[in-house]
Protein backbone atom coordinates (compact mmCIF):
# COMPACT_ATOMS: atom_id res chain seq x y z
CA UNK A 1 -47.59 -4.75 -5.19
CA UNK A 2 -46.36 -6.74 -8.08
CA UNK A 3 -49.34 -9.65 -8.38
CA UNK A 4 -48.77 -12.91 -10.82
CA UNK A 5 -51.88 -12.74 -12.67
CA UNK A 6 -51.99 -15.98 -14.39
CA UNK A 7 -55.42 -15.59 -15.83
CA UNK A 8 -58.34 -14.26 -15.97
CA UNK A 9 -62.06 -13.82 -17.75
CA UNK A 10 -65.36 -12.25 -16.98
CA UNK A 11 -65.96 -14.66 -14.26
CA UNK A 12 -62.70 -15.50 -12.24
CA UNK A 13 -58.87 -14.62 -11.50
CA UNK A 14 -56.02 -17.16 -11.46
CA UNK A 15 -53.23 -16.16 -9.31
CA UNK A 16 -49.83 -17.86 -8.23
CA UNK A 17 -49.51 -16.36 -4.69
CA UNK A 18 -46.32 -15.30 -3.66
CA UNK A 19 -45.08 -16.37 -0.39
CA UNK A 20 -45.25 -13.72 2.34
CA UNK A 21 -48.19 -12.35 1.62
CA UNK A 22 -51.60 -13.01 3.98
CA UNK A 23 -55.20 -13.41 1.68
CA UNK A 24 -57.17 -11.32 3.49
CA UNK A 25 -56.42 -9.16 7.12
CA UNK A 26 -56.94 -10.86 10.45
CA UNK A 27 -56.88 -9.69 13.45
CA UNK A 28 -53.81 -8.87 13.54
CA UNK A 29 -52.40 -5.99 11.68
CA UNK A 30 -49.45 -7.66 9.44
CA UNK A 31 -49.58 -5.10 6.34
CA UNK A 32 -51.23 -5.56 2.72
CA UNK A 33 -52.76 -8.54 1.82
CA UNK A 34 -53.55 -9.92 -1.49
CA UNK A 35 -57.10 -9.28 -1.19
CA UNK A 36 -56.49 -5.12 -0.51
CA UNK A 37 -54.85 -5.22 -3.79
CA UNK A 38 -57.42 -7.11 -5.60
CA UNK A 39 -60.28 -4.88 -4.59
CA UNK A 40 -57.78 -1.88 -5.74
CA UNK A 41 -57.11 -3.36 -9.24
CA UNK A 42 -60.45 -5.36 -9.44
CA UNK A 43 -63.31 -2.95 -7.37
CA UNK A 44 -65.85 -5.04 -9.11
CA UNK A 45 -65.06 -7.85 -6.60
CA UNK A 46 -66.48 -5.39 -3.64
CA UNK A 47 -69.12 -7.33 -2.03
CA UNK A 48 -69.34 -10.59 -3.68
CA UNK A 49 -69.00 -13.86 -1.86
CA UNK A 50 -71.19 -14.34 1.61
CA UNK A 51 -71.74 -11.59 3.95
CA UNK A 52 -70.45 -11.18 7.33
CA UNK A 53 -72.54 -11.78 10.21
CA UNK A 54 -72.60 -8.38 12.52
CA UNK A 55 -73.32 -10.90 15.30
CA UNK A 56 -69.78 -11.52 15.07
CA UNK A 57 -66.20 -9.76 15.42
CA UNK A 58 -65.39 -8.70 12.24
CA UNK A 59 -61.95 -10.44 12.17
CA UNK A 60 -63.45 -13.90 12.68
CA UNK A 61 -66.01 -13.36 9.43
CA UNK A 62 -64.51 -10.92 7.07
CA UNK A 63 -66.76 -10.76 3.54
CA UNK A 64 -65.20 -12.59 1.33
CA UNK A 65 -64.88 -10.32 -1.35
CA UNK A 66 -64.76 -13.00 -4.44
CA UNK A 67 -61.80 -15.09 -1.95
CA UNK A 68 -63.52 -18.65 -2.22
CA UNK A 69 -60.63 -20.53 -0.71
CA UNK A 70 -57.10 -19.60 0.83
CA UNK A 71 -53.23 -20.61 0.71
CA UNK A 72 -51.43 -19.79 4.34
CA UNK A 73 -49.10 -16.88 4.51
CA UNK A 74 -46.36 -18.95 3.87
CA UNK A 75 -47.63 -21.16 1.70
CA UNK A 76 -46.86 -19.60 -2.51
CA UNK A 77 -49.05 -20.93 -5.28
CA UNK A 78 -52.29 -21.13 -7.79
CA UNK A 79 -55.31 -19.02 -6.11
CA UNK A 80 -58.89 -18.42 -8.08
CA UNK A 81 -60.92 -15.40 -7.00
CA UNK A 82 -64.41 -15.10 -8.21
CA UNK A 83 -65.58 -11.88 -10.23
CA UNK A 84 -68.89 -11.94 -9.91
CA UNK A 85 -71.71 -13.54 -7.18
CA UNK A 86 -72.46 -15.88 -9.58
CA UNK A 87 -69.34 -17.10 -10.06
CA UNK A 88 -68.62 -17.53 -6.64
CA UNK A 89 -71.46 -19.30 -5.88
CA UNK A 90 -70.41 -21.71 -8.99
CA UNK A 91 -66.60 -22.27 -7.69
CA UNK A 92 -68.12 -23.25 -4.13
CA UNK A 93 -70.42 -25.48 -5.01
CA UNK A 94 -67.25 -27.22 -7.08
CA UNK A 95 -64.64 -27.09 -3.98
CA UNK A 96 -67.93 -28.68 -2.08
CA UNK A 97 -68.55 -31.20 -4.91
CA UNK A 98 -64.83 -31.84 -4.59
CA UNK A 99 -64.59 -30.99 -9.00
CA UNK A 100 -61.72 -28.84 -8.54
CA UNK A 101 -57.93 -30.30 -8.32
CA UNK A 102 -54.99 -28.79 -6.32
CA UNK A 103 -51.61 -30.23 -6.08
CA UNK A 104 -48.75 -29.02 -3.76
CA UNK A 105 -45.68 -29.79 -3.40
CA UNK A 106 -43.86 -30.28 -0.04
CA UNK A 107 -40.20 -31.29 1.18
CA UNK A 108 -40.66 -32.51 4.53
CA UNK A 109 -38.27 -34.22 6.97
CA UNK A 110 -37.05 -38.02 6.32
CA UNK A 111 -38.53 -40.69 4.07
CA UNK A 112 -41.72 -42.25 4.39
CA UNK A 113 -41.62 -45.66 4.13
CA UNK A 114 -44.29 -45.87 1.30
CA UNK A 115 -43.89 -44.44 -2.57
CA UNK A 116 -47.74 -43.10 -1.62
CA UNK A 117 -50.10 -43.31 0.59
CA UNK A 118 -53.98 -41.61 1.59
CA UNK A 119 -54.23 -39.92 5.10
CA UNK A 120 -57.85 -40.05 6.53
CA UNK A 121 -57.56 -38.36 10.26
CA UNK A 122 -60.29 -35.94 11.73
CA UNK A 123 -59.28 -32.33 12.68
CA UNK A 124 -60.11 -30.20 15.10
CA UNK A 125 -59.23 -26.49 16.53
CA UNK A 126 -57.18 -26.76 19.56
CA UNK A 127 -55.20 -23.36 21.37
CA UNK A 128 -54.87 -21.26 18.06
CA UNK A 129 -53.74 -24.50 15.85
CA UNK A 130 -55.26 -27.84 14.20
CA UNK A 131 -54.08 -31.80 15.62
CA UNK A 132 -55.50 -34.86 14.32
CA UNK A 133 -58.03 -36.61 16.58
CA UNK A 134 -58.99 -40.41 16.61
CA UNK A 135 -61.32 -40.18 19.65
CA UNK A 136 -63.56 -37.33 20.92
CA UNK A 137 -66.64 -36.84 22.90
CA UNK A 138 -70.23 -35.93 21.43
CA UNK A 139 -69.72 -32.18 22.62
CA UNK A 140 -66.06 -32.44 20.88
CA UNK A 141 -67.74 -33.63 18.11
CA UNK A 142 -69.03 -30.64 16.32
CA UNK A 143 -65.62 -29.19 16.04
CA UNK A 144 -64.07 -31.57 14.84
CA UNK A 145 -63.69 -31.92 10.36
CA UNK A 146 -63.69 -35.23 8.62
CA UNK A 147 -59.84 -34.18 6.70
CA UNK A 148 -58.36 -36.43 3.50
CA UNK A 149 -55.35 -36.31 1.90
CA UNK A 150 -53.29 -38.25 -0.89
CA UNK A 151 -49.63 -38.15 -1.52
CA UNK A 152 -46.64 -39.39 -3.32
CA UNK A 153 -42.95 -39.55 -3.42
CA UNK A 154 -41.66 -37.39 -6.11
CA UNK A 155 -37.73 -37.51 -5.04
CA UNK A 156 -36.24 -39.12 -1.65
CA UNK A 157 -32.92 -36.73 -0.61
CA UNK A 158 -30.75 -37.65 2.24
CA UNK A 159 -32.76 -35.78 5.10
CA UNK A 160 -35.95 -35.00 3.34
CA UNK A 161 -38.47 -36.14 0.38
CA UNK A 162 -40.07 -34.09 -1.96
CA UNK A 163 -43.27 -35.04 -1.86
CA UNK A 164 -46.55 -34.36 -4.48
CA UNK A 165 -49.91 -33.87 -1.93
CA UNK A 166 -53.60 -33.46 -3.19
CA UNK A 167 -55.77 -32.43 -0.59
CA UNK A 168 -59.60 -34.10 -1.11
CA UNK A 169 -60.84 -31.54 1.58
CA UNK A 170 -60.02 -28.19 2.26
CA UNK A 171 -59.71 -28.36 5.83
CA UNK A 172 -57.31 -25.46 7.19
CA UNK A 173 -53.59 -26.32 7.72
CA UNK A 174 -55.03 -29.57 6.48
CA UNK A 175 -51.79 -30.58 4.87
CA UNK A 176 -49.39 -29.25 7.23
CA UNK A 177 -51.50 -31.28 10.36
CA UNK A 178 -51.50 -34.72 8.43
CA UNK A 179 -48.26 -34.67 7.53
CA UNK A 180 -46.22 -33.92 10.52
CA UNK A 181 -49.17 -36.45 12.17
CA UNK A 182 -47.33 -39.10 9.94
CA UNK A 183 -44.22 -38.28 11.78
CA UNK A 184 -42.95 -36.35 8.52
CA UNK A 185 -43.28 -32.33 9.17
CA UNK A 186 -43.35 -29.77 6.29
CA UNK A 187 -39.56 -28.12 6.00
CA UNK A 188 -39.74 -25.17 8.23
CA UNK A 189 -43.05 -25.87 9.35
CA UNK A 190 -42.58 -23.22 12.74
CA UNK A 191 -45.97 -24.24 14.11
CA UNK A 192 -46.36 -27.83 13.82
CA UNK A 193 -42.71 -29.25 12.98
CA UNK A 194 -41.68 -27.19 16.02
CA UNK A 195 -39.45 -29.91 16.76
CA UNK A 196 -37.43 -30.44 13.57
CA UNK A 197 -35.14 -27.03 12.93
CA UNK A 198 -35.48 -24.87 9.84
CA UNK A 199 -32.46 -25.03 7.73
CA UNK A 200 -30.71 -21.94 7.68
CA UNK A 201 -30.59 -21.81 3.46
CA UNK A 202 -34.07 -21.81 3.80
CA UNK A 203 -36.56 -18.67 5.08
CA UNK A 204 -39.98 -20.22 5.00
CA UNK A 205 -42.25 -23.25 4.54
CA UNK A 206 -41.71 -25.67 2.08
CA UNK A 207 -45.02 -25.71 0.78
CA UNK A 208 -46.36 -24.60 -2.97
CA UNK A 209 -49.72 -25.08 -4.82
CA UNK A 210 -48.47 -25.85 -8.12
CA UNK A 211 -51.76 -27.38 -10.22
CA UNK A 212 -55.15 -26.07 -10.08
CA UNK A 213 -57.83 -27.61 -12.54
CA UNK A 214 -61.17 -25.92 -12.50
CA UNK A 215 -64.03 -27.59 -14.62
CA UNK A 216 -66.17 -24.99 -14.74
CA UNK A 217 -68.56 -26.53 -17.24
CA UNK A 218 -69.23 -28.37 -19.75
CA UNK A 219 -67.33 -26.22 -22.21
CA UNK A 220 -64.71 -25.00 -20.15
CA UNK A 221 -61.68 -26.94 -18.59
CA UNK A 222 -59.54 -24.54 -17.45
CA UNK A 223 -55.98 -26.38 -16.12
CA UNK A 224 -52.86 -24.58 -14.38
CA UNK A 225 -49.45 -25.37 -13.63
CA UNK A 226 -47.06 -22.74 -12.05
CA UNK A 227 -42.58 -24.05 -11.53
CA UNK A 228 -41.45 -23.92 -7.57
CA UNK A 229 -40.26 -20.21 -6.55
CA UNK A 230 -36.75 -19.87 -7.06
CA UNK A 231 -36.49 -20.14 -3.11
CA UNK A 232 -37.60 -23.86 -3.30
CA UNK A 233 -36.49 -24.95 -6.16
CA UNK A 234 -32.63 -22.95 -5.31
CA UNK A 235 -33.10 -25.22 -2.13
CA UNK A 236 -33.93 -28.64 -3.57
CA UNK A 237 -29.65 -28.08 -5.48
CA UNK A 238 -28.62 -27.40 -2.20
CA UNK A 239 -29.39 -30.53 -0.85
């Protein structure tokens, strides 16, 4: 496996995710993931992160092995893996603190009618996917994940908009769930824009984490920036 190391130091790994590949197995056996190859190149990232619980099926609460947070299968872009248990600890407590920055970008399908605009909905689990809830009960309630997220219009094309989206939780499918709840899916989202077709010059969601800034103290700003695939960016000519 040919991984995009972007950087790296005692403490942590920076990489830019191809699309394709799965972070760590499920349950489901899909082939390699970027964390088997990690551990094969990195072994020193065996064990660190927090433990599973045995009380539980091992696909629902893998150890984390240095993976503090996770881009979707689909989904291509900046990724920081921690080296060492200290480290990890350090990057969570800034993802919890909300101190670290990601940026995506996203094509989805039509225009908004805003040049930007901040999407506060609450998110909950429901049959194997996330949806947006405005009303719940009190047992619904502890399922359900306060979810914010900011965007902006970078370019408006005919049928779509390219659009730049900071996530200020990390909520999963966060993204994909607010946007199509805003009546503008992701590009060849297959499980929520189920009703909008994929375009046949493009294989796979529209969707890449292109900035990561990690202040990991005082003395260290460490700032990222990785170009769309070729896939994307091939696409955005097209149209």
């Amino acid at each position: 496996m040919n991984l995009n190391i972007v950087y790296q130091n005692e403490n942590l790994i920076v990489i830019n995710k191809p699309s394709g590949l799965l972070v760590h197995p499920t349950s489901k056996k899909e082939g390699d993931t970027l964390l088997d190859e990690l551990i094969k190149r990195y072994p020193e990232i065996r064990g660190v992160g927090e433990k599973r619980a045995h009380s539980r099926p091992l696909h629902e609460a893998t150890e984390r092995h240095g993976i503090v947070h996770r881009l979707d299968k689909e989904t291509s872009g900046l990724l920081v893996v921690a080296k060492t248990q200290e480290s990890y600890e350090k990057l969570k407590e800034l993802f919890k603190q909300r101190k670290i920055k990601k940026r995506y970008f996203a094509l989805v399908w039509g225009s908004p009618k805003q040049d930007k605009g901040t999407i506060k909905k609450e998110i909950k689990a429901y049959k194997g996917k996330r949806q947006t809830v405005e009303k719940y009960s009190q047992v619904e309630a502890k399922k359900v994940r306060p979810s914010e997220t900011k965007w902006s219009v970078v370019k408006r094309y005919s049928k779509f908009t390219l659009l730049n989206v900071e996530p200020l939780t990390g909520r999963t499918h966060q993204i994909r769930v607010h946007l199509d709840s805003i009546g503008h899916p992701i590009v060849c989202d297959k499980l929520y824009g189920k009703k909008k077709s994929c375009p046949p010059e493009l294989s796979r969601l529209f969707l890449h984490a292109y900035f990561l800034q990690i202040p990991y103290n005082k003395d260290m700003l460490l700032e990222f920036e990785e170009d769309l695939p070729n896939d994307l960016a091939d696409f955005l000519k097209y149209i």
